[in-house]
Each structure stands twice: as structure tokens, then as C-alpha cells.
C-alpha atoms as a PDB file:
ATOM      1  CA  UNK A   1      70.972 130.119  78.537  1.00  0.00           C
ATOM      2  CA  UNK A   2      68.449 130.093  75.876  1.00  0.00           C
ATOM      3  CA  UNK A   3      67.484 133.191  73.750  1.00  0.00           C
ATOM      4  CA  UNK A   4      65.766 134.049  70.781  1.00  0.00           C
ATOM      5  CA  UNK A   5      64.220 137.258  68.504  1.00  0.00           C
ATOM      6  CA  UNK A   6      61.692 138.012  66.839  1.00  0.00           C
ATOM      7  CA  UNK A   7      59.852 140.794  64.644  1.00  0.00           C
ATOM      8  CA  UNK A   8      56.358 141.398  65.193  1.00  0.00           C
ATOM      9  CA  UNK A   9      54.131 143.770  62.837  1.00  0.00           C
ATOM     10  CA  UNK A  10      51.174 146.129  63.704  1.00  0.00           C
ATOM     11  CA  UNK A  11      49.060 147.970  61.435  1.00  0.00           C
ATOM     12  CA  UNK A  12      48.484 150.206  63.537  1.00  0.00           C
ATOM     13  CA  UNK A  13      50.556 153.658  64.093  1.00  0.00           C
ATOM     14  CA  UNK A  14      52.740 154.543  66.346  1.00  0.00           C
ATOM     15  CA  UNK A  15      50.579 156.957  68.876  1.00  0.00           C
ATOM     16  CA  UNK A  16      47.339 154.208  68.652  1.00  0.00           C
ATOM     17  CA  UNK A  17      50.150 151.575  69.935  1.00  0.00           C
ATOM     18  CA  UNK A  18      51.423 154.194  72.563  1.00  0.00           C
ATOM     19  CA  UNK A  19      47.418 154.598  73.930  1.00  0.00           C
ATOM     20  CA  UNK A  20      47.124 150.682  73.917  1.00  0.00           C
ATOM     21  CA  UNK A  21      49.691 149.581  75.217  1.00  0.00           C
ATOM     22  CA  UNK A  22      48.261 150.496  78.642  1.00  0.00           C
ATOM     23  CA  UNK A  23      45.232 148.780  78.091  1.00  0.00           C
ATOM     24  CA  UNK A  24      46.295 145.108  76.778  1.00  0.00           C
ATOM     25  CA  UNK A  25      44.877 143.042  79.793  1.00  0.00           C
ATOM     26  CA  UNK A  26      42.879 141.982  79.819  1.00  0.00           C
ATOM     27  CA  UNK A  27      42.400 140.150  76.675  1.00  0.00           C
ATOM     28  CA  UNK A  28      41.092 136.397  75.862  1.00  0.00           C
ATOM     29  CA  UNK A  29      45.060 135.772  74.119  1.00  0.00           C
ATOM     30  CA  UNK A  30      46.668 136.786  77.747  1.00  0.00           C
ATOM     31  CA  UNK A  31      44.547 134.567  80.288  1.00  0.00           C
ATOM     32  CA  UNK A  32      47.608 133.984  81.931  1.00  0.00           C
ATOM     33  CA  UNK A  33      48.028 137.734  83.384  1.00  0.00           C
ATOM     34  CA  UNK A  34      46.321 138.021  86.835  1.00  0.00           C
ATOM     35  CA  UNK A  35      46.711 141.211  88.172  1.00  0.00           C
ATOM     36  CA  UNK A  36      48.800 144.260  87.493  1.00  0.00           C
ATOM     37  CA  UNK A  37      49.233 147.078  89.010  1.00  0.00           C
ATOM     38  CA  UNK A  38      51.039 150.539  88.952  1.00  0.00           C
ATOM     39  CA  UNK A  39      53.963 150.752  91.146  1.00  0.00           C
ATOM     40  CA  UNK A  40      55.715 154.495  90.033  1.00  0.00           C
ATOM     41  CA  UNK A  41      55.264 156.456  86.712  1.00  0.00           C
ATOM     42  CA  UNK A  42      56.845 159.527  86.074  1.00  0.00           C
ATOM     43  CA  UNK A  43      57.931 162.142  83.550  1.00  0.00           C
ATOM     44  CA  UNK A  44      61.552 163.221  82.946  1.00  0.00           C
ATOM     45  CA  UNK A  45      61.678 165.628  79.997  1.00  0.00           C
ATOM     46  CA  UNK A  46      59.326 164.251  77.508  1.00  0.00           C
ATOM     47  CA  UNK A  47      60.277 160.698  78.422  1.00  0.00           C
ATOM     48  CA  UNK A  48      57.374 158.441  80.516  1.00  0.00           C
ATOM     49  CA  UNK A  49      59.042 155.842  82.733  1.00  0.00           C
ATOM     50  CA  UNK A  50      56.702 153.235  84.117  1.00  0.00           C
ATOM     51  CA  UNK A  51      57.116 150.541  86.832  1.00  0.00           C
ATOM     52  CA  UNK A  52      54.698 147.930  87.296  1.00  0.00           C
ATOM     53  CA  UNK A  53      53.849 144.782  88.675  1.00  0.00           C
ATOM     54  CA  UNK A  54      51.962 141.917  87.023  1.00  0.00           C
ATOM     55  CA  UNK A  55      50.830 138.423  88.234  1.00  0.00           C
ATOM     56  CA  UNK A  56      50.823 135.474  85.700  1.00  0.00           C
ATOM     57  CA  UNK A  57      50.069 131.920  86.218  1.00  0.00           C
ATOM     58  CA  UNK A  58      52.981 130.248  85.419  1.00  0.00           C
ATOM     59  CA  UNK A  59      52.443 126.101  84.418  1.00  0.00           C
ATOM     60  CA  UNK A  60      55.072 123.684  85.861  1.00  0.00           C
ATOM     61  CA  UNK A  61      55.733 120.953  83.389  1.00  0.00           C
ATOM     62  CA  UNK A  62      54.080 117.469  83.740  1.00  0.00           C
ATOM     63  CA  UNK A  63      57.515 116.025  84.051  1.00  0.00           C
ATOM     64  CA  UNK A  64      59.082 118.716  86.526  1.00  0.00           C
ATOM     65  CA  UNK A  65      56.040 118.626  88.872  1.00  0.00           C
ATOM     66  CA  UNK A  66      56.549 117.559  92.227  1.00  0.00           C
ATOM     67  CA  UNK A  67      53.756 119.993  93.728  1.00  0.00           C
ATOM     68  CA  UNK A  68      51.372 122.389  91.962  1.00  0.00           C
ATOM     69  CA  UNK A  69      50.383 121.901  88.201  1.00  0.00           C
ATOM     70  CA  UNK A  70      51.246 125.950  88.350  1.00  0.00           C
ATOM     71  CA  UNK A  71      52.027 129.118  90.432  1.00  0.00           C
ATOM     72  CA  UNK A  72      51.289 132.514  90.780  1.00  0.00           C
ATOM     73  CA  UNK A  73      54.398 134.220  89.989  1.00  0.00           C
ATOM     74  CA  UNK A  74      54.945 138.329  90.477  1.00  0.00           C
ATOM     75  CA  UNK A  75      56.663 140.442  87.094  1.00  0.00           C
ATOM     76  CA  UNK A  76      57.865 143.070  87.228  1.00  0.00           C
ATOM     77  CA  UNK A  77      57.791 145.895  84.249  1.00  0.00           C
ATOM     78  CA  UNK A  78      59.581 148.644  83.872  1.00  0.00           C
ATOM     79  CA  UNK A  79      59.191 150.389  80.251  1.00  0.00           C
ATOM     80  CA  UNK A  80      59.989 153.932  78.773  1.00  0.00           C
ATOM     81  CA  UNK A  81      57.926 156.088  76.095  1.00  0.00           C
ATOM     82  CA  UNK A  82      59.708 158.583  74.264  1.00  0.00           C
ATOM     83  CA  UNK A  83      57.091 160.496  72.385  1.00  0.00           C
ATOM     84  CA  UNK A  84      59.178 162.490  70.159  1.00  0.00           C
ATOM     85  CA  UNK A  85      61.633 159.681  68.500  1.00  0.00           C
ATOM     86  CA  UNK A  86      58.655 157.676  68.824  1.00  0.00           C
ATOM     87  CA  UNK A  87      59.938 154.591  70.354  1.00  0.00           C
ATOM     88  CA  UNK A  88      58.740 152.736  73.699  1.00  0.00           C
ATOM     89  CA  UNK A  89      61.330 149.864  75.106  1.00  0.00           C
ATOM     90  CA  UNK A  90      59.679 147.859  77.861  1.00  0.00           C
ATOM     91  CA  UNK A  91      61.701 145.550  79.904  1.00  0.00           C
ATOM     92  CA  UNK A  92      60.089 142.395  81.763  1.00  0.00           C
ATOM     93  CA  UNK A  93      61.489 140.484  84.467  1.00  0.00           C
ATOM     94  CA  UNK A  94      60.563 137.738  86.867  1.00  0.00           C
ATOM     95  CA  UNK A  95      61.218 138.741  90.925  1.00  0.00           C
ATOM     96  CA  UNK A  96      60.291 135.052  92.092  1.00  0.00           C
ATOM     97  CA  UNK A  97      60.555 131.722  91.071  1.00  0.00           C
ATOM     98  CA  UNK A  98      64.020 132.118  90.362  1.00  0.00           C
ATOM     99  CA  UNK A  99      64.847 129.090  91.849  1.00  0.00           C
ATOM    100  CA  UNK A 100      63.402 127.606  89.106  1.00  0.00           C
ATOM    101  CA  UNK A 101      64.027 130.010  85.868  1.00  0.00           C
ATOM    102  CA  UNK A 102      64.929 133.658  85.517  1.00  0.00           C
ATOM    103  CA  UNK A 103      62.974 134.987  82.552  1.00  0.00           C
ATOM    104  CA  UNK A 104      64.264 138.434  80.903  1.00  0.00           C
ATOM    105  CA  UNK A 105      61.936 140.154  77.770  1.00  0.00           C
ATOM    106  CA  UNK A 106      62.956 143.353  75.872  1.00  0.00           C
ATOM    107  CA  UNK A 107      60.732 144.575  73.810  1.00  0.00           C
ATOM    108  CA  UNK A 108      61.074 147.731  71.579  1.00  0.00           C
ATOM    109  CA  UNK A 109      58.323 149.214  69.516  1.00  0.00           C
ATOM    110  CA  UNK A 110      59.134 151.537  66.571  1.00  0.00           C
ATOM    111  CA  UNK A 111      57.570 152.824  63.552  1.00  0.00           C
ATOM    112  CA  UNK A 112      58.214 150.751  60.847  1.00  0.00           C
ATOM    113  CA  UNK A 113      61.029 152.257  58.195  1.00  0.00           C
ATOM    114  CA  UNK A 114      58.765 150.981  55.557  1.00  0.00           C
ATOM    115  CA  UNK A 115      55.297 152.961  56.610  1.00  0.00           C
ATOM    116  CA  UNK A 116      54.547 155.689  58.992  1.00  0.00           C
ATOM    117  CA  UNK A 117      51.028 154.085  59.528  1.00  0.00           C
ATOM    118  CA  UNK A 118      52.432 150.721  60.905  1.00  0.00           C
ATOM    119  CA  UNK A 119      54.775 149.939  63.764  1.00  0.00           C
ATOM    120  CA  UNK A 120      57.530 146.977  64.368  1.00  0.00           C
ATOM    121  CA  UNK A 121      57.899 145.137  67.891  1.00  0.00           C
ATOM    122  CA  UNK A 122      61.257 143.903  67.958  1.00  0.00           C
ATOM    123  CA  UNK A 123      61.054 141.474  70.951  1.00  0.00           C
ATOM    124  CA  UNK A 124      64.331 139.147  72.852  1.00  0.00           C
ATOM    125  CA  UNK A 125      63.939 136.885  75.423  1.00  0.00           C
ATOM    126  CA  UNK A 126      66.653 135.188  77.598  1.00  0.00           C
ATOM    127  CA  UNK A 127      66.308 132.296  80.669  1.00  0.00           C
ATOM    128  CA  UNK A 128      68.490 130.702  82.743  1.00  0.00           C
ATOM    129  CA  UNK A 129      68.080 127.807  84.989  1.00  0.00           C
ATOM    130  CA  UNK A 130      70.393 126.798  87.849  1.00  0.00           C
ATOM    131  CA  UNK A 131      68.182 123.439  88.908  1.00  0.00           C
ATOM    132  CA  UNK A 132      70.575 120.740  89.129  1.00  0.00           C
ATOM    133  CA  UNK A 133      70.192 117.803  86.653  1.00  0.00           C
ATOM    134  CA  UNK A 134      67.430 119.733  85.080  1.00  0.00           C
ATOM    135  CA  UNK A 135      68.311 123.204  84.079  1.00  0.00           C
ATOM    136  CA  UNK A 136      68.707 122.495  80.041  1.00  0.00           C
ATOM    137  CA  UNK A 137      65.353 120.327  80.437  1.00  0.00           C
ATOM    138  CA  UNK A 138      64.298 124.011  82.415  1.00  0.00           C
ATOM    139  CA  UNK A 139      65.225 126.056  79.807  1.00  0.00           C
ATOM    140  CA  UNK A 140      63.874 124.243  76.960  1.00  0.00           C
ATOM    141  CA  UNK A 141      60.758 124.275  78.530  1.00  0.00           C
ATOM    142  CA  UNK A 142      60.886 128.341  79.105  1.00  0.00           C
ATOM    143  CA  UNK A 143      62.178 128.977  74.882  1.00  0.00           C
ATOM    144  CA  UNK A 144      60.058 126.433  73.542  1.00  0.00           C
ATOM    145  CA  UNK A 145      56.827 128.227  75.820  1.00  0.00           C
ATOM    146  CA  UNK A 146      57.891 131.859  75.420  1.00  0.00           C
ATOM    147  CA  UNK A 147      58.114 131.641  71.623  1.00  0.00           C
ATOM    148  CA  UNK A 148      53.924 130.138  71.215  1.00  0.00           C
ATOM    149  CA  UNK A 149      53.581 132.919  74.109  1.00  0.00           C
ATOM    150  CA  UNK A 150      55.129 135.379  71.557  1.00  0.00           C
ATOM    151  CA  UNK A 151      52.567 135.116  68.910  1.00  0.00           C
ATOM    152  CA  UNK A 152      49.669 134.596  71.537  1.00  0.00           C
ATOM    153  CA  UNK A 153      50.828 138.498  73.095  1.00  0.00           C
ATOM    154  CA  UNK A 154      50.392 139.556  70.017  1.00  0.00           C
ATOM    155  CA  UNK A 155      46.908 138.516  68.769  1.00  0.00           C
ATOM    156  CA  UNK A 156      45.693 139.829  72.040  1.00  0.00           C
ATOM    157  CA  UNK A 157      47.687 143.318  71.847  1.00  0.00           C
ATOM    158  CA  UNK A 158      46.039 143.349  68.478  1.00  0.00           C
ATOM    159  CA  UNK A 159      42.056 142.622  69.597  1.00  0.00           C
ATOM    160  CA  UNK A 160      42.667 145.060  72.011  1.00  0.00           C
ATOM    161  CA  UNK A 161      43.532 147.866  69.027  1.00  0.00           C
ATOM    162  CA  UNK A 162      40.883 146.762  67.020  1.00  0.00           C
ATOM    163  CA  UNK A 163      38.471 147.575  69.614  1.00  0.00           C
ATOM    164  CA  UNK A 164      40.133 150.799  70.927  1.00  0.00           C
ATOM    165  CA  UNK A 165      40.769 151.627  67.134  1.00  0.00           C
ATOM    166  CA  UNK A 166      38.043 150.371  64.668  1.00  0.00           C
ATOM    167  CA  UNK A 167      39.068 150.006  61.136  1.00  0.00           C
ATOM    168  CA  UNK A 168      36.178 152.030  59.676  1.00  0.00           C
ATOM    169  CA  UNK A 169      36.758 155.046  62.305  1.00  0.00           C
ATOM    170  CA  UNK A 170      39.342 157.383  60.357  1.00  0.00           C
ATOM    171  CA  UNK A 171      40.945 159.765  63.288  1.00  0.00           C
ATOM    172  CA  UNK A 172      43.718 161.830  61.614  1.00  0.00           C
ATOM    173  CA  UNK A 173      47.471 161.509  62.734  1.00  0.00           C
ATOM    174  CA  UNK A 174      48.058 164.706  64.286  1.00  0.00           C
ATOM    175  CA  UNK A 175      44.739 164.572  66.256  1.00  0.00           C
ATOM    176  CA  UNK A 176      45.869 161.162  67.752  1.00  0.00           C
ATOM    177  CA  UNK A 177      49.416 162.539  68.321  1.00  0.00           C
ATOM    178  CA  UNK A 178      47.976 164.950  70.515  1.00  0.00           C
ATOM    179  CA  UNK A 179      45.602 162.662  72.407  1.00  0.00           C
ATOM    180  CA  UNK A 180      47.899 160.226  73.254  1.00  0.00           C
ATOM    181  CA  UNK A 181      50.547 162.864  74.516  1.00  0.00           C
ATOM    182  CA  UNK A 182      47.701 164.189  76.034  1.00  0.00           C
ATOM    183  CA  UNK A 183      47.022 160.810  77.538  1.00  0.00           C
ATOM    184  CA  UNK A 184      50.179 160.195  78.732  1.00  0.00           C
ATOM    185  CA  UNK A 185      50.329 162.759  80.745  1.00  0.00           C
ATOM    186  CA  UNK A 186      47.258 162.731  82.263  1.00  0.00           C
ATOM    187  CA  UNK A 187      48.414 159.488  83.187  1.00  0.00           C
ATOM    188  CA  UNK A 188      51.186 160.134  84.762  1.00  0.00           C
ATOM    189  CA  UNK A 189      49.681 162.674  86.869  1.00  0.00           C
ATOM    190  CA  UNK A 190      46.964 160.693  88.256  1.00  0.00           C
ATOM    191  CA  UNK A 191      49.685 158.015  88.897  1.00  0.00           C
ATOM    192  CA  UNK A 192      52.275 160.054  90.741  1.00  0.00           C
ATOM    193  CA  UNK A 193      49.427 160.811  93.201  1.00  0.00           C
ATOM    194  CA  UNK A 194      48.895 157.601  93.580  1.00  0.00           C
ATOM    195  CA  UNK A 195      52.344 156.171  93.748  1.00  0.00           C
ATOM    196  CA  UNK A 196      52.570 155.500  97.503  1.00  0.00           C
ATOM    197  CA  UNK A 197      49.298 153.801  97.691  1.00  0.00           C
ATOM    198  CA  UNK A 198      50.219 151.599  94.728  1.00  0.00           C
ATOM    199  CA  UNK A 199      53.394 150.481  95.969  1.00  0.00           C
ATOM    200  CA  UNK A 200      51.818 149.763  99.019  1.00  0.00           C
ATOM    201  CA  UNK A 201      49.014 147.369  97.335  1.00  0.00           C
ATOM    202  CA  UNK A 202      51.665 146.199  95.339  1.00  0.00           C
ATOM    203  CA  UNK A 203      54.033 145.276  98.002  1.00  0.00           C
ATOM    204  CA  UNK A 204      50.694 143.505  99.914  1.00  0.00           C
ATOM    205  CA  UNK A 205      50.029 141.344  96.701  1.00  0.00           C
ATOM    206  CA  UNK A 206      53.316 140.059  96.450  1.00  0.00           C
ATOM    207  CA  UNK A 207      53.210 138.254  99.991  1.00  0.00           C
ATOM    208  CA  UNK A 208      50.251 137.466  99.689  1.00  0.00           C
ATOM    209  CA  UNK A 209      50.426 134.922  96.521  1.00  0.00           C
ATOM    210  CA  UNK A 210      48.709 132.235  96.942  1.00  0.00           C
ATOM    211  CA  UNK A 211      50.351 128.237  95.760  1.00  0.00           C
ATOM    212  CA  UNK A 212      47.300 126.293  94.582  1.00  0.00           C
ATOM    213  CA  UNK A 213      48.032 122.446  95.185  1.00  0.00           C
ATOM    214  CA  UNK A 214      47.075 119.896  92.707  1.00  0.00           C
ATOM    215  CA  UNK A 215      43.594 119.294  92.219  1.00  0.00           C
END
């Protein structure tokens, strides 16, 4: 198994990240994410708990390629967003390809100790690999990608801020702490009614990915 953890910064508060987050793809940083797609969102208390499903294009290594240079592979995402301690933990997890490598991400966003106006991503990653002969090689691979992949995520999360959230537009705190409450559950009611038909396209998607051979 191969793991590692890292601290990310945003100067951005806490409710601007909430908004964003929704909105990262796409983004020139994160050409890798196909498709995603709302599969059940819904509100327990104050608490917003999400399940989605992505598409990325995952690369095979030149040396482990006997096939495709890469495949589509589906992601699951299921996060939570507690507005009132201010925290959203999102939890990412590969549901194919795990023949090859099972990829885990946590990722927990909080507002940094130091500064109200700027938030900390604290962000772990695990893999294993079960390939025989290969799986170290595997999971090498997976650390040594996830960790440029790291930074990448977060130079797109942060173009997508900038636009949502231009430095020279000053919006105070507690009007943005109602919109994106606001937001959120707006959101969630629009995506409760649509729950069955997203889980439906959802499910479709999944058998439906496509292997593209070598060209």
C-alpha cells in the first residue's frame, strides 16, 4: 500500500469554497474528468450528503500496457457539508479497474486556524494493487501520479474561484454565508427531484464505457 498527505491552502473563505466546490469541472487543470453526474443528495439536519459519479481517463503506463494507452474509469464521490462547523469531508473511490489499482482520497476542507478568510484542504490518498509480479511497480505508478495530480486539482479548484469570486468584487461574509446556505439547499431540492432519473443515467453510463484501443 502506498499513502501520502498533504496540506493545501486557499485564499478563499470558507462559504466561497462551499459554492465552488460544485462547480470545479470543468477546468483546463482537470482534463482528465469526463463526466459527472448526480446520483442522490440530501439534507439530514443541517448536514448536505452528496453521491456522485465521475468519469476520468485513467493512463496505463508505457511499461504496463498490453492494450489501451488509457481507460475510462467510473468514481464514485460521496462528500458531506456541514455548514455550521464549517467543514466539508469528501471521500473518492474507484468502482472499476480494481483489478488493476484501488484508489481511496479523503479530503477535508476547513477554515484555516490562522485566518477566517482562508481555508486548509487536508487531503490522503491510499492504493493497493493485487497484480501479480507488478503490484509495487502498480502502486508506484498510482503515488508517484496522484501526488503531480494533487497540485494540478488544486490550480484548477483555484481558476475556478477566481472566476466565480473575482479579487476586486468585495461581497461581505455574512451575505455569502447566506447565499451559499441558500445555495445548498436549493440544490438539494432540485436534486432530490431528480434523484431517480440521475441514478438511472448514471447507472446507463457506467455500462456503457467505452475502451479506446491504441491508436
Amino acid at each position: 500500500m502506498k499513502f501520502f498527505n498533504t496540506l493545501l491552502p486557499y485564499n478563499f473563505n470558507w462559504d466561497q469554497i462551499a459554492v465552488g466546490l460544485w462547480q470545479r469541472y470543468p477546468n483546463p487543470k482537470s482534463k482528465h474528468v469526463l463526466t459527472e453526474d448526480v446520483v442522490s443528495r440530501v439534507l439530514v439536519g443541517k448536514k448536505l450528503f452528496t453521491k456522485r459519479l465521475l468519469t476520468k481517463k485513467y493512463n496505463v503506463p508505457k511499461w504496463g500496457r498490453d492494450g489501451p494507452k488509457w481507460y475510462v474509469t467510473a468514481i464514485i464521490e460521496e462528500s458531506v457539508v456541514d455548514p455550521v462547523k464549517k467543514t466539508m469531508t469528501t471521500y473518492t473511490r474507484n468502482i472499476d479497474l480494481k483489478w488493476f489499482i484501488n484508489v481511496v482520497e479523503k479530503c477535508v476542507y476547513t477554515v484555516d486556524p490562522e485566518s477566517k478568510c482562508k481555508v486548509m484542504q487536508d487531503k490522503s490518498y491510499w492504493n493497493t494493487s493485487k497484480v501479480f509480479g507488478f503490484g509495487k511497480a502498480i502502486e508506484l505508478y498510482g503515488y508517484e501520479k496522484a501526488k503531480k495530480d494533487a497540485q494540478k486539482t488544486h490550480e484548477g479548484f483555484i481558476l475556478i474561484l477566481e472566476k466565480l469570486f473575482p479579487s476586486d468584487t468585495v461581497v461581505p461574509a455574512t451575505v455569502l454565508a447566506t447565499t451559499g446556505k441558500d445555495r445548498i439547499k436549493q440544490t438539494a431540492r432540485k436534486a432530490t427531484e431528480m434523484a431517480k432519473d440521475a441514478t438511472e443515467k448514471a447507472k446507463d453510463k457506467a455500462k456503457s464505457r467505452v475502451f479506446v484501443p491504441n491508436s
